[in-house]
N, C-alpha and C. Protein backbone atom coordinates (compact mmCIF):
# COMPACT_ATOMS: atom_id res chain seq x y z
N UNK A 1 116.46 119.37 109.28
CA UNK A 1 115.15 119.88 109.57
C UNK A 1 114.34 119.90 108.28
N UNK A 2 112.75 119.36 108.49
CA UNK A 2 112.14 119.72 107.22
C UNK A 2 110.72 120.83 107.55
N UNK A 3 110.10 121.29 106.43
CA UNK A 3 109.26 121.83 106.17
C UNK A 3 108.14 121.27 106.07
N UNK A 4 106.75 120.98 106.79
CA UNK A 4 105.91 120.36 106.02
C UNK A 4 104.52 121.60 105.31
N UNK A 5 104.07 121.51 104.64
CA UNK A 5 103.38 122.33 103.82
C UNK A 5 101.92 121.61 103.23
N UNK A 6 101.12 122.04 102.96
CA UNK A 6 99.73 121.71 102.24
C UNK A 6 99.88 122.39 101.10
N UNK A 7 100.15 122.45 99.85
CA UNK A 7 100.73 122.73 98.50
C UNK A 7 99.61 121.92 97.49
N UNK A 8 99.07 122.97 96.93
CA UNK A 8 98.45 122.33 95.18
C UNK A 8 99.40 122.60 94.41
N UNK A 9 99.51 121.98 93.45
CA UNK A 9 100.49 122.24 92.32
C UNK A 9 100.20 121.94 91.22
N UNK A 10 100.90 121.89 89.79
CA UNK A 10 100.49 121.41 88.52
C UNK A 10 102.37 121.12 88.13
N UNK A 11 102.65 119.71 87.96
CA UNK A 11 104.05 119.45 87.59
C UNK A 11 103.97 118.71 86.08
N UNK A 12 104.68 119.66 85.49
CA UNK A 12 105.04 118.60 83.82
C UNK A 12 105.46 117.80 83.54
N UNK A 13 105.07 116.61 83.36
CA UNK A 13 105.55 115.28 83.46
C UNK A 13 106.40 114.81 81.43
N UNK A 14 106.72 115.59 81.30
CA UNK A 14 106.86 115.83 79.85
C UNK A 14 105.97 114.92 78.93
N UNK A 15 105.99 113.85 77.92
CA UNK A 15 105.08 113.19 77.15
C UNK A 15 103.89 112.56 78.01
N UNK A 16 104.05 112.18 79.49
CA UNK A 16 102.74 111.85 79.92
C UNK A 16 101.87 113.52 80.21
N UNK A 17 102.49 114.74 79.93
CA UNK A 17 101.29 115.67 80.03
C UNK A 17 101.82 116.31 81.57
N UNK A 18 100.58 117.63 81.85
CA UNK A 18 100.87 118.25 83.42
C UNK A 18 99.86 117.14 84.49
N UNK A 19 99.97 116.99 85.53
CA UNK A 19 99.79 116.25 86.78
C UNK A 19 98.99 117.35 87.70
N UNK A 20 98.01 117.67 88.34
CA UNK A 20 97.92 118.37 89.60
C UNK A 20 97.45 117.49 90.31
N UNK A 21 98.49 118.49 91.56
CA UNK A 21 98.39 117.12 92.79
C UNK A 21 98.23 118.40 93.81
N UNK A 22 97.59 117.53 95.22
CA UNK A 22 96.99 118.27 95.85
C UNK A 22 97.55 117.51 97.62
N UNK A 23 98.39 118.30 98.29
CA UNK A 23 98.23 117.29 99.73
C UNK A 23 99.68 117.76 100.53
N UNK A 24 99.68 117.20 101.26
CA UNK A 24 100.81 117.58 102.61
C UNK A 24 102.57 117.32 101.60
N UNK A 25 103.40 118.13 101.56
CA UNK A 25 104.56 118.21 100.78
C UNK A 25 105.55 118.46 102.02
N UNK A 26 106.31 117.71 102.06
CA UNK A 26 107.65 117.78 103.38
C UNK A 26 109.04 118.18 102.02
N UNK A 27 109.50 119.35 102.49
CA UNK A 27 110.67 119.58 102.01
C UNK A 27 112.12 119.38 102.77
N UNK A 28 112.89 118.67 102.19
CA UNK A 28 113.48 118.14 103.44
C UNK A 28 114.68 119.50 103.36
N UNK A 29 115.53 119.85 104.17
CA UNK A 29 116.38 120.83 105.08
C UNK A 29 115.86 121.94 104.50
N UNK A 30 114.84 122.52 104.85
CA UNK A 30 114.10 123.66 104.91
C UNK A 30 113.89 123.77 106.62
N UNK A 31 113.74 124.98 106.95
CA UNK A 31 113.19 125.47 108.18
C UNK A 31 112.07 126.62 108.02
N UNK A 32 112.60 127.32 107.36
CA UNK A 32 111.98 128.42 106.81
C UNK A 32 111.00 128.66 105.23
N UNK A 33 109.82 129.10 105.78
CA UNK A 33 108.99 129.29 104.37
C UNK A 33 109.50 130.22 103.72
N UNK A 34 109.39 129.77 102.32
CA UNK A 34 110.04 130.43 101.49
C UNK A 34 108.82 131.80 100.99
N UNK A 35 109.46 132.36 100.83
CA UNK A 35 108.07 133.73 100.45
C UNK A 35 107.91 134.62 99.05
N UNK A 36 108.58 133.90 98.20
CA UNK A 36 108.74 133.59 96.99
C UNK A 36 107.91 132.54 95.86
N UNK A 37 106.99 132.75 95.16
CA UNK A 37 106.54 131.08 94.65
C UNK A 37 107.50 130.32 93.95
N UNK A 38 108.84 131.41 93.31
CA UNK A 38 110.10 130.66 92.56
C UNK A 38 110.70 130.04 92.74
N UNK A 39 110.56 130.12 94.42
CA UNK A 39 111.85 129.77 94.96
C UNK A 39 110.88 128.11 95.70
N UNK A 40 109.42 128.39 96.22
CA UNK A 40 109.00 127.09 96.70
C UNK A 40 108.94 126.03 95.02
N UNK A 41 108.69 126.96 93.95
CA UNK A 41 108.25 125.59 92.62
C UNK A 41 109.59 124.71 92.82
N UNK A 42 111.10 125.68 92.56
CA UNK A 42 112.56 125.12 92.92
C UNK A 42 112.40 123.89 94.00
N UNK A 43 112.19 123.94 95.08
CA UNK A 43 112.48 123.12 95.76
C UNK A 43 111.45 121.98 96.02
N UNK A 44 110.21 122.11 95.40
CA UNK A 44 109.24 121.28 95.42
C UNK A 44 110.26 120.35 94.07
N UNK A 45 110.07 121.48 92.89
CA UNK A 45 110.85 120.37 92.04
C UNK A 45 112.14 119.44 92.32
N UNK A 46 113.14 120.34 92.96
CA UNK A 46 114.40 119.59 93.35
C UNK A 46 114.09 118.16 94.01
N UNK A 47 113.06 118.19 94.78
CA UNK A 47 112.64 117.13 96.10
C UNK A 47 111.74 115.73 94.99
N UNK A 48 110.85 116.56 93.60
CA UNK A 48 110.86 115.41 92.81
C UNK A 48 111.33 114.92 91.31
N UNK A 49 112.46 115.98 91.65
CA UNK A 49 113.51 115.69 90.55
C UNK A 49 113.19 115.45 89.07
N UNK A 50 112.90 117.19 89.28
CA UNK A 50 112.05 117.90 88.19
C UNK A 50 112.58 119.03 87.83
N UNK A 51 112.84 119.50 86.87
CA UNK A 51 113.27 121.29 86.54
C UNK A 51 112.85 122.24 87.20
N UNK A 52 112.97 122.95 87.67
CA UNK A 52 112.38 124.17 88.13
C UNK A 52 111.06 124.81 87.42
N UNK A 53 111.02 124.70 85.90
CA UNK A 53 110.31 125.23 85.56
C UNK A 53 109.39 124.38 85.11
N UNK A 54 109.57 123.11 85.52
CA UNK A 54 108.11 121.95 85.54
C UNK A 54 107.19 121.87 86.46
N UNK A 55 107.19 122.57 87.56
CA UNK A 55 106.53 122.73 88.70
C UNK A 55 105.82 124.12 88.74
N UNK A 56 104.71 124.16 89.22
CA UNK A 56 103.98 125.34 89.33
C UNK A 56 102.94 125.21 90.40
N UNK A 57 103.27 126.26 91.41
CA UNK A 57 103.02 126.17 92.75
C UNK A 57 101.24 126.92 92.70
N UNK A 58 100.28 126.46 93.12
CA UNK A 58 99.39 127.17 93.09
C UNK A 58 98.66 128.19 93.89
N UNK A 59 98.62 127.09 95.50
CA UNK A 59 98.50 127.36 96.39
C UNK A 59 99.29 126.69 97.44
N UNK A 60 99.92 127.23 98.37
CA UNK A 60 100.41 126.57 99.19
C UNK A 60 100.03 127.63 101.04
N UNK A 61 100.00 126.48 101.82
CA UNK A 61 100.19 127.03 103.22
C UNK A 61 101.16 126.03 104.54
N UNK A 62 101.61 126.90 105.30
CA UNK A 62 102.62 125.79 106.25
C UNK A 62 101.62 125.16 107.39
N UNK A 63 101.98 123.90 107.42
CA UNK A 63 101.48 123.03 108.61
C UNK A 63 102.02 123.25 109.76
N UNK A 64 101.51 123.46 110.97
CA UNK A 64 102.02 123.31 112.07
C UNK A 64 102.22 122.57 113.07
């Protein structure tokens, strides 16, 4: 099961600098929104295979 979400973010791309990106984010075996921002930056990062603490969630809301 995945998650799909509308998520702004800002991710550290290390020597190319931070990135904000803005648009529909599918987390894959999620069911449940996470209600934490620690825990969505985690799995946004995991999904683009990024540190945890390279991701920074700004705004996010779930799609239905």
């Amino acid at each position: 099961m995945s998650l799909k979400l509308y998520a702004r973010f800002i991710a550290d791309l290390g020597n190319a600098g931070g990135r904000e990106y803005s648009g529909i984010v599918e987390l894959e075996g999620q069911d449940r929104m996470p209600t934490h921002p620690a825990v969505l930056n985690g799995l946004i990062a995991r999904d683009l295979c990024l540190d945890a603490e390279s991701v920074q969630v700004l705004h996010w809301s779930r799609l239905h």
